[in-house]
C-alpha atoms as a PDB file:
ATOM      1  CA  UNK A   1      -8.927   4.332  22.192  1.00  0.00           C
ATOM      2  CA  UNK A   2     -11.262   3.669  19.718  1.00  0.00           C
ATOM      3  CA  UNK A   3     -12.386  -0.107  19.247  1.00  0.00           C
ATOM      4  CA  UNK A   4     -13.764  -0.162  15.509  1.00  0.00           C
ATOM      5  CA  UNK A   5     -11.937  -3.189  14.169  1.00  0.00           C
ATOM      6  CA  UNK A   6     -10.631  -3.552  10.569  1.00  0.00           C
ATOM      7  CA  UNK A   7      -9.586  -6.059   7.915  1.00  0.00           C
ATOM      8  CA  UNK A   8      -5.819  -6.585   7.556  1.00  0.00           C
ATOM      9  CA  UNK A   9      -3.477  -7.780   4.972  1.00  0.00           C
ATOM     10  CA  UNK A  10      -0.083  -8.031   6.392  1.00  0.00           C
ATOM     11  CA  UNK A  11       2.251  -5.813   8.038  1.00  0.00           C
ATOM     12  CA  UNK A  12       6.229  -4.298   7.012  1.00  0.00           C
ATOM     13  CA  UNK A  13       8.057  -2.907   9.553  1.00  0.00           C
ATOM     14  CA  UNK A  14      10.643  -1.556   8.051  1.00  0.00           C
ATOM     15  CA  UNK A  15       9.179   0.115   4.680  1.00  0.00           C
ATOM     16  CA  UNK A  16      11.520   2.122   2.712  1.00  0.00           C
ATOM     17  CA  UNK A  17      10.111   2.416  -0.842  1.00  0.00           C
ATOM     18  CA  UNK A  18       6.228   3.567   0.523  1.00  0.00           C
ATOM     19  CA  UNK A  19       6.528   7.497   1.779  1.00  0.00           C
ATOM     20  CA  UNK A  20       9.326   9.340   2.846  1.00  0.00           C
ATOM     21  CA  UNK A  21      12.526   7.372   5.334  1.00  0.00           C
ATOM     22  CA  UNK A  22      11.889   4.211   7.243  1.00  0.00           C
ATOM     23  CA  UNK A  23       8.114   3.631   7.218  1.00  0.00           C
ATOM     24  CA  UNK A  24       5.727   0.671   9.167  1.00  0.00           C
ATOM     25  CA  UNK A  25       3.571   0.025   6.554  1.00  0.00           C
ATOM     26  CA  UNK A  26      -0.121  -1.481   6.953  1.00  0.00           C
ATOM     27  CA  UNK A  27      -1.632  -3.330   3.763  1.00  0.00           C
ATOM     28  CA  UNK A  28      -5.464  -2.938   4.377  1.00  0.00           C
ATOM     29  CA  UNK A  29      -7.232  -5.908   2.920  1.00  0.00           C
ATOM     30  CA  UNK A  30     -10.022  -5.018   0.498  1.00  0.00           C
ATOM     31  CA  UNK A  31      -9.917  -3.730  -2.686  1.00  0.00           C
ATOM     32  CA  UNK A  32     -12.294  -2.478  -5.717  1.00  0.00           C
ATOM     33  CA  UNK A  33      -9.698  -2.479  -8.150  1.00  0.00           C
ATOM     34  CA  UNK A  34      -9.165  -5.279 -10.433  1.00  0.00           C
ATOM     35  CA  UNK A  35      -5.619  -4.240 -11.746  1.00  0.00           C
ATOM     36  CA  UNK A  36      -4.396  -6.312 -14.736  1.00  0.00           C
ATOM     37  CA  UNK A  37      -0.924  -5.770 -13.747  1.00  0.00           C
ATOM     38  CA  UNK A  38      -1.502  -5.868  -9.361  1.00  0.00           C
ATOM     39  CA  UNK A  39       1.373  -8.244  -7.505  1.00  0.00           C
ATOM     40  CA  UNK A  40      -0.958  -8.911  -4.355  1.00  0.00           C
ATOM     41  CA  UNK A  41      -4.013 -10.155  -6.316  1.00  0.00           C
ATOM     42  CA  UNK A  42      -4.403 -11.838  -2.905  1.00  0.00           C
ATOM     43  CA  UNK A  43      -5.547  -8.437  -1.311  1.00  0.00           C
ATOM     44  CA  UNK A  44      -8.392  -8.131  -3.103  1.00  0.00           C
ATOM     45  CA  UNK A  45     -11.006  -9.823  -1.317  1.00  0.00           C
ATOM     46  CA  UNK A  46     -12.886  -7.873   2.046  1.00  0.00           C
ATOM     47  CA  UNK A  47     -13.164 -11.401   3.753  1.00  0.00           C
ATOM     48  CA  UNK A  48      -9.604 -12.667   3.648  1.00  0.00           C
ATOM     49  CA  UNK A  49      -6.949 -11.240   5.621  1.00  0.00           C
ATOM     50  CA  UNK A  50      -6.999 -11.051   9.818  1.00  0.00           C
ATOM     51  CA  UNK A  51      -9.111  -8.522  11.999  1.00  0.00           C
ATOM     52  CA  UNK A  52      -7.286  -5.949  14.608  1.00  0.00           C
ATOM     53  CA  UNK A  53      -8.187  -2.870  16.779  1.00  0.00           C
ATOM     54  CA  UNK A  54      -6.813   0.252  16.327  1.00  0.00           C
ATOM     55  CA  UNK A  55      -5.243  -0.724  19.552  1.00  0.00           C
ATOM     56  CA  UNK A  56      -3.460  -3.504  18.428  1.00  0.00           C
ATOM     57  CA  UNK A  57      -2.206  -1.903  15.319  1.00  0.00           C
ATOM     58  CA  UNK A  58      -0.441   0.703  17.085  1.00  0.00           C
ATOM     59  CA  UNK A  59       1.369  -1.578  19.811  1.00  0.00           C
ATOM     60  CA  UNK A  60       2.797  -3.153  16.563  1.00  0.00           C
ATOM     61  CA  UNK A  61       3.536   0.100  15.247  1.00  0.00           C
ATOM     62  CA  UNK A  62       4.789   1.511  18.940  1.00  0.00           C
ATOM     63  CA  UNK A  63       7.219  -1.667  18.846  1.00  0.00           C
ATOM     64  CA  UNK A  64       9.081  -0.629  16.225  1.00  0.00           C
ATOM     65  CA  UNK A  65       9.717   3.192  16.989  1.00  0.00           C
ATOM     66  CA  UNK A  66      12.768   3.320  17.686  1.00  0.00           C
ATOM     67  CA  UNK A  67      13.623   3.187  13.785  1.00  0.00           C
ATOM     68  CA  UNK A  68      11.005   4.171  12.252  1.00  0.00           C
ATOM     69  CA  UNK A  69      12.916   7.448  10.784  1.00  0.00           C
ATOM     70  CA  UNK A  70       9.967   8.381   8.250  1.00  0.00           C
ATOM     71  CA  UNK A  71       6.382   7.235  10.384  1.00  0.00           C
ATOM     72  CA  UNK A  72       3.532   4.491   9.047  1.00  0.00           C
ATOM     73  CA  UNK A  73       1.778   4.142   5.867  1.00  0.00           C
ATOM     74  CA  UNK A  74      -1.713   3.044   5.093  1.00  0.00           C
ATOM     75  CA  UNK A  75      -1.444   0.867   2.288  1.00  0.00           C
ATOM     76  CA  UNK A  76      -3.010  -2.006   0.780  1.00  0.00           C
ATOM     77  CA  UNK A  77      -5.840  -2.864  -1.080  1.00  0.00           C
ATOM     78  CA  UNK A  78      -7.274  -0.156  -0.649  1.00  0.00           C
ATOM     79  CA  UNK A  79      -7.298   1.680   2.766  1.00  0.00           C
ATOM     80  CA  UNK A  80     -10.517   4.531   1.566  1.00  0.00           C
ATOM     81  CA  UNK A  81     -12.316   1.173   1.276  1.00  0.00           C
ATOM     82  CA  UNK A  82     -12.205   0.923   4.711  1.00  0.00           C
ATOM     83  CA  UNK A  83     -12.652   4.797   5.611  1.00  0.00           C
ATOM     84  CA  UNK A  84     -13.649   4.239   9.359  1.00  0.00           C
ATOM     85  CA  UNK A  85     -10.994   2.452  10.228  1.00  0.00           C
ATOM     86  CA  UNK A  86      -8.136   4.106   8.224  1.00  0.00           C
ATOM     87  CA  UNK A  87      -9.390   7.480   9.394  1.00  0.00           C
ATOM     88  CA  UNK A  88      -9.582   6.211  13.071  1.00  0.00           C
ATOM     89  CA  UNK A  89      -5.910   4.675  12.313  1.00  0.00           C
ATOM     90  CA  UNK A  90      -4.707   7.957  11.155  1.00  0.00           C
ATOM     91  CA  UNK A  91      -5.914  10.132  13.922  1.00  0.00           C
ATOM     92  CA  UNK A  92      -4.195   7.550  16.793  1.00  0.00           C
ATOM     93  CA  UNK A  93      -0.931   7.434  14.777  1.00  0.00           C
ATOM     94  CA  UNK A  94      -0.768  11.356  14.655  1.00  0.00           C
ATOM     95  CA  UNK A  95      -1.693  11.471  18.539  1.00  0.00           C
ATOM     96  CA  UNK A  96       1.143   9.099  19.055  1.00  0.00           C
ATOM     97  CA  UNK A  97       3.728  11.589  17.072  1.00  0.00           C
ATOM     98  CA  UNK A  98       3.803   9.559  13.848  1.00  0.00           C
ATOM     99  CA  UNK A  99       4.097  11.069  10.353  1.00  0.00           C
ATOM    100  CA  UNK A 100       1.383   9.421   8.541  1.00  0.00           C
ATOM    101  CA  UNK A 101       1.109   8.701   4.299  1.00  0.00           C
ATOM    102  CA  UNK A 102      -2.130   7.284   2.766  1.00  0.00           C
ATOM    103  CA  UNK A 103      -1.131   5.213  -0.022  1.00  0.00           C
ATOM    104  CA  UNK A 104      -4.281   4.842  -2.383  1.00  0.00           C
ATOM    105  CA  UNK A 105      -6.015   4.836  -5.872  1.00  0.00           C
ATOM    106  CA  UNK A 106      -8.234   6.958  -4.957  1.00  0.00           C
ATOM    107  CA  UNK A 107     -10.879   4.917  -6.164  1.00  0.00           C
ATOM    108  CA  UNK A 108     -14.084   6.060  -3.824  1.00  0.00           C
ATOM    109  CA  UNK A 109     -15.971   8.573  -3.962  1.00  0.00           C
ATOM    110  CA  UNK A 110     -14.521  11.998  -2.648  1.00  0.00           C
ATOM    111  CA  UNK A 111     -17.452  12.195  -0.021  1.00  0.00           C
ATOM    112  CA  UNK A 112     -15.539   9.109   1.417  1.00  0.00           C
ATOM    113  CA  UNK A 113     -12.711   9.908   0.684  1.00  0.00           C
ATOM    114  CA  UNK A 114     -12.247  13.427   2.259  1.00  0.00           C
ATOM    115  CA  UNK A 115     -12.073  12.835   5.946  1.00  0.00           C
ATOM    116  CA  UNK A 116      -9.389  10.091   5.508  1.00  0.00           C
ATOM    117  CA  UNK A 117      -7.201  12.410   3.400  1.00  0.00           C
ATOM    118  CA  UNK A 118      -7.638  15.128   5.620  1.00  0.00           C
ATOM    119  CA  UNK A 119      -6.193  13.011   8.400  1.00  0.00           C
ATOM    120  CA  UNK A 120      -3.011  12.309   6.690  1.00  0.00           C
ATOM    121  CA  UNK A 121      -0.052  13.913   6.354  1.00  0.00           C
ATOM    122  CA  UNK A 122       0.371  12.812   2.775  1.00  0.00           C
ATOM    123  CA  UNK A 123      -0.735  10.769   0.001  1.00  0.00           C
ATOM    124  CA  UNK A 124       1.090   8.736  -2.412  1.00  0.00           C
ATOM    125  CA  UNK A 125      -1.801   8.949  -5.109  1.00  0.00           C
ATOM    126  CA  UNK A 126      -1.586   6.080  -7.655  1.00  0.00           C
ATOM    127  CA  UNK A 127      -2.635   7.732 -11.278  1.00  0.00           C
ATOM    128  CA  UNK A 128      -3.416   4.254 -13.532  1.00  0.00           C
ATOM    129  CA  UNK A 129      -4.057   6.500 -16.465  1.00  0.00           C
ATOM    130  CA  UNK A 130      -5.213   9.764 -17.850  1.00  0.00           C
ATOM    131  CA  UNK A 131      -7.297   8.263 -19.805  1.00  0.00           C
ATOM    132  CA  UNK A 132     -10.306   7.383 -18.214  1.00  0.00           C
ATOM    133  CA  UNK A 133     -11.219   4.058 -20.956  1.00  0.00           C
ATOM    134  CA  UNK A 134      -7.771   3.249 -20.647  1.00  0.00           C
ATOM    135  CA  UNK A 135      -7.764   3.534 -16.597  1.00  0.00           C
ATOM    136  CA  UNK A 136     -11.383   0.827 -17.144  1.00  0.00           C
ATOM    137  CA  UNK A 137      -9.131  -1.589 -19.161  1.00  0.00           C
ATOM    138  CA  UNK A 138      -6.192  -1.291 -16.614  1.00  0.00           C
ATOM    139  CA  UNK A 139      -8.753  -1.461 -13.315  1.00  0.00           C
ATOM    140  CA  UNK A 140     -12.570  -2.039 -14.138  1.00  0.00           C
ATOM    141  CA  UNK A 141     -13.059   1.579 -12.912  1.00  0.00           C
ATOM    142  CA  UNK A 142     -13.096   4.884 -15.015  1.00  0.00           C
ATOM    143  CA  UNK A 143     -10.569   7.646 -13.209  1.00  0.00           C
ATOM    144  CA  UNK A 144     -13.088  10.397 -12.083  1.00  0.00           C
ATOM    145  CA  UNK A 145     -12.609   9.395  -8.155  1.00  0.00           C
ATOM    146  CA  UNK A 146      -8.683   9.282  -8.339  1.00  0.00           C
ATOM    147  CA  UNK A 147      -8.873  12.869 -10.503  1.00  0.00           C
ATOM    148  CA  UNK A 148     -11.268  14.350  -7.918  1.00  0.00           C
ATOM    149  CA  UNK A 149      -8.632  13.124  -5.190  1.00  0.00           C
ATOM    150  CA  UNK A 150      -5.900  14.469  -6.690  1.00  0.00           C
ATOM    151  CA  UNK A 151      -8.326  18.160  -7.833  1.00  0.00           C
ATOM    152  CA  UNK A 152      -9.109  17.934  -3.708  1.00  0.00           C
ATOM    153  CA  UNK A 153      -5.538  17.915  -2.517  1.00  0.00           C
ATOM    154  CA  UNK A 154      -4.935  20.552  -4.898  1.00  0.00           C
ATOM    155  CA  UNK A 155      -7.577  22.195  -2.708  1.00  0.00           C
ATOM    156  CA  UNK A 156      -6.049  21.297   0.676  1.00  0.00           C
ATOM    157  CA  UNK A 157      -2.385  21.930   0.257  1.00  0.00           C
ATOM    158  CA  UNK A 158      -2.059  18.490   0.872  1.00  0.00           C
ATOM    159  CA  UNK A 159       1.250  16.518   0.400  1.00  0.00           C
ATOM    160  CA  UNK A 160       0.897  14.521  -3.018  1.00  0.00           C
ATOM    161  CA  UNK A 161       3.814  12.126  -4.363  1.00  0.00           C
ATOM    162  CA  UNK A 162       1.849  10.626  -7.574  1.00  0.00           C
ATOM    163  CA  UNK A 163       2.676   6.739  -8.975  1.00  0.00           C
ATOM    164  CA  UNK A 164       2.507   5.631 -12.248  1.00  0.00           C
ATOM    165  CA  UNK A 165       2.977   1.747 -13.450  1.00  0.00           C
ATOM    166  CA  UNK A 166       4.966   1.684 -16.566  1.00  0.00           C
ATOM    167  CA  UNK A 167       3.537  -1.082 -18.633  1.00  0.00           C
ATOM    168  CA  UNK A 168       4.997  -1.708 -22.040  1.00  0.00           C
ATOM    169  CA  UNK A 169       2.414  -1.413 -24.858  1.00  0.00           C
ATOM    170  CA  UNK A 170      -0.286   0.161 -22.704  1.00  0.00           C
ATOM    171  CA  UNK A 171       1.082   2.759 -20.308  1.00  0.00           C
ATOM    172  CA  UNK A 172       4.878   3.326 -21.293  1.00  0.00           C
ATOM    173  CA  UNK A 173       4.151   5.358 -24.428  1.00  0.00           C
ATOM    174  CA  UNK A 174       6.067   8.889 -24.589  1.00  0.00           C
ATOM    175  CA  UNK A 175       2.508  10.581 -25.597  1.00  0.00           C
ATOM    176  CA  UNK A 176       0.810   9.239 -22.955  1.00  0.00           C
ATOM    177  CA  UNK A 177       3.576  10.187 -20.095  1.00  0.00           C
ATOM    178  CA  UNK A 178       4.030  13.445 -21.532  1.00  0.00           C
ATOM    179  CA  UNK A 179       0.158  14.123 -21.522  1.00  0.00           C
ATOM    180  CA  UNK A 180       0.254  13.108 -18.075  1.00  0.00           C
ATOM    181  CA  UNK A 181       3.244  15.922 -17.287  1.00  0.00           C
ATOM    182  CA  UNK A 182       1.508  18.537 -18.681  1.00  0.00           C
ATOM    183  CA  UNK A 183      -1.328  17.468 -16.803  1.00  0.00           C
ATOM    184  CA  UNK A 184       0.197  17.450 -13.579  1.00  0.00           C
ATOM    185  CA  UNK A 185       2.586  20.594 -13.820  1.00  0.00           C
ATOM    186  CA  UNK A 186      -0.332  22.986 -12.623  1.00  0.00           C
ATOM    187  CA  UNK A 187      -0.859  20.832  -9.510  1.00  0.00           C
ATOM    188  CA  UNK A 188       1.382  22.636  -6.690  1.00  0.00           C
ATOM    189  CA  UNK A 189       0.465  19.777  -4.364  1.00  0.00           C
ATOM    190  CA  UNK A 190       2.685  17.393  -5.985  1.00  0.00           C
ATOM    191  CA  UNK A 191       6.219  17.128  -5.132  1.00  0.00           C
ATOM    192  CA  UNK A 192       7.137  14.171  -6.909  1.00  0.00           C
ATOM    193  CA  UNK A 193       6.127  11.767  -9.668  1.00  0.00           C
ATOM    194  CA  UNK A 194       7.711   8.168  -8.923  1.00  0.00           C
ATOM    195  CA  UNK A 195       7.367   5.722 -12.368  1.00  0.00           C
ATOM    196  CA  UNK A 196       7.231   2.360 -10.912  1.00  0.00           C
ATOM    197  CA  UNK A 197       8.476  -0.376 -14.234  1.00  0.00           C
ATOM    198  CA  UNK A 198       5.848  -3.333 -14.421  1.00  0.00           C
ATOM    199  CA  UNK A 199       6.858  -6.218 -12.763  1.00  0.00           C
ATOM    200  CA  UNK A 200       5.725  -9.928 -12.732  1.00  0.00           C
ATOM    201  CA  UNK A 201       6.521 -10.836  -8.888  1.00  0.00           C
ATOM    202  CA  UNK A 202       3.374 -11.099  -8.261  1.00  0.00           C
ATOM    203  CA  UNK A 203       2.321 -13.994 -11.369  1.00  0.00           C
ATOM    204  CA  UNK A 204       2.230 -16.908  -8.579  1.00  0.00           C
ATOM    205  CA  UNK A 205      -0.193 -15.360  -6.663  1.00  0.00           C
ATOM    206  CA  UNK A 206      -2.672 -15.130  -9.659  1.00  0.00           C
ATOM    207  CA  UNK A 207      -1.852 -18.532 -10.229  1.00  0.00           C
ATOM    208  CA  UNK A 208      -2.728 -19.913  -6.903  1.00  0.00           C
ATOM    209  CA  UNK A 209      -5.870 -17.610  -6.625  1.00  0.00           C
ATOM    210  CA  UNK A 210      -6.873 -19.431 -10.426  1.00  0.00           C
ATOM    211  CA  UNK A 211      -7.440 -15.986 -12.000  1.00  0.00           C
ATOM    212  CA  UNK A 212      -5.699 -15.459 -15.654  1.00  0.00           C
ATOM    213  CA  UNK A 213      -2.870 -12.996 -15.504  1.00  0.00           C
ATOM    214  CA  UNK A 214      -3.594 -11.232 -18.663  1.00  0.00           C
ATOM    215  CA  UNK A 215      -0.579  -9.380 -18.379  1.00  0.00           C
ATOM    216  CA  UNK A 216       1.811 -13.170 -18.528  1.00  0.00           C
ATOM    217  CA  UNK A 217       3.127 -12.285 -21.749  1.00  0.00           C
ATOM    218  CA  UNK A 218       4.101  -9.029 -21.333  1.00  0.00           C
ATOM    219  CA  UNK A 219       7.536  -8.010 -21.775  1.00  0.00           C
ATOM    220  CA  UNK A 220       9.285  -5.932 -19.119  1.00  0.00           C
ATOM    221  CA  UNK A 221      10.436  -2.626 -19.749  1.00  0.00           C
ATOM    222  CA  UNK A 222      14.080  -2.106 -20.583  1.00  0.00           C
ATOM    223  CA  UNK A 223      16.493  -0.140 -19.045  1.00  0.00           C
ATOM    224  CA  UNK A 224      16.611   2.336 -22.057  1.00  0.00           C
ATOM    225  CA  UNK A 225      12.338   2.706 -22.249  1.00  0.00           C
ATOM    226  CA  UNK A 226      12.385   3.425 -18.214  1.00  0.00           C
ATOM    227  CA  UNK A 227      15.093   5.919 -19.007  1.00  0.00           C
ATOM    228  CA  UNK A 228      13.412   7.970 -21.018  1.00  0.00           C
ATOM    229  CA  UNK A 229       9.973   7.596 -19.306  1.00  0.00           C
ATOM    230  CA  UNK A 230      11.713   8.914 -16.479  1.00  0.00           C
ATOM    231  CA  UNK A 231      13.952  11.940 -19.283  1.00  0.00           C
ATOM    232  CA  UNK A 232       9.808  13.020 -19.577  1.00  0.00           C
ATOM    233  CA  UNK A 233       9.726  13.846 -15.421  1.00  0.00           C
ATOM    234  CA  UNK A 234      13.151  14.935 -15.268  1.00  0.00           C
ATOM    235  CA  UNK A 235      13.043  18.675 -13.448  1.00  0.00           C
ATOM    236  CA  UNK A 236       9.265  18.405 -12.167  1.00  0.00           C
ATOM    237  CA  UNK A 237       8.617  21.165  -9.947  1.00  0.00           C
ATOM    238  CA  UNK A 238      12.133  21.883  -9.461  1.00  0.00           C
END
């Protein structure tokens, strides 16, 4: 078993929302994302969060097998932030029979990136914008990594289920989503597009962590806006 040892968040062992049926899901700690809108603010940091083996990871994981209907997720943070470790992750989950889903922004460069996507089963690709000067507002990063992820996949054949965070004002415009549809539709790789309504769960965390949550006085979005954000994706690759 390999011994490289890597920085982690927290565990779930019963995940139903990341990756197809009952998922363990494993929040890397570590992120280069700076998302005005993120509810773990908290996961940001590469010296926070608790060290483990790949060893010790998967007796957690093992523990829990009996239910675990869908297989484990690599979440986070960021997991391509930690390549070595989430690839060497990947590979011991798949030995062990696990379906495996790489949840990520895809925000490192492909030349990192590859060998951990090409390791799992899937990837639940977070698109913060088309945009590119709109994905630097949202993030501090421009989108050309997450695009070249996504253009790589394409490549592949590899599973894609794409996320998008509806914010009100900035993100849940009917222009932008349907710009973002026709963007997609050529992409055979992608299965699904999941719009995921901005939240504010997370505002305590930025408050304990003393960093301004620009995002405070943002109104969620209403039943009717998600509606027809979601009337935009209705019949994707059907």
């Amino acid at each position: 078993m390999i011994q490289c040892r890597g920085r982690i968040h927290s565990f779930e062992s019963f995940g139903t929302v990341d990756g197809p049926g009952v998922r363990y899901i494993v929040f890397f700690q570590g992120c280069p994302l700076r998302c005005r809108y993120c509810h773990n603010p908290d996961t940001w940091t590469f010296s926070a969060g608790n060290e483990y083996t790949v060893e010790e990871i998967l007796q957690k994981i093992n523990s829990c097998r009996n239910f675990l209907s869908g297989g484990v997720t690599l979440s986070g943070g960021e997991p391509l932030a930690q390549g070595e470790f989430a690839l060497a992750l990947l590979n011991a989950c798949r030995n062990a029979g696990f379906h495996t889903a790489l949840d990520t922004a895809g925000s490192l460069p492909l030349d990192v990136s590859a060998p951990v996507i090409d390791a799992a089963d899937m990837l639940l690709l977070d698109i913060k914008a088309l945009d590119s000067d709109l994905c630097k507002s949202l993030t501090g990063q421009g989108n050309s990594h997450e695009l070249a992820v996504l253009d790589y996949c394409e490549k592949k054949s590899k599973r894609v289920w794409i996320r998008h965070v509806l914010v009100p004002g900035i993100t849940l415009k009917m222009n932008l989503l349907q710009d973002l549809r026709h963007f997609l539709e050529p992409y055979r790789c992608v299965e699904r597009v999941e719009l995921l309504p901005f939240h504010k769960m997370g505002a305590s965390k930025w408050e304990k962590l003393n960093i301004p949550f620009e995002l405070k006085d943002t109104p969620l979005p209403a039943r009717d806006e998600i509606m027809e954000a979601e009337a935009v994706f209705k019949n994707f690759h059907v």
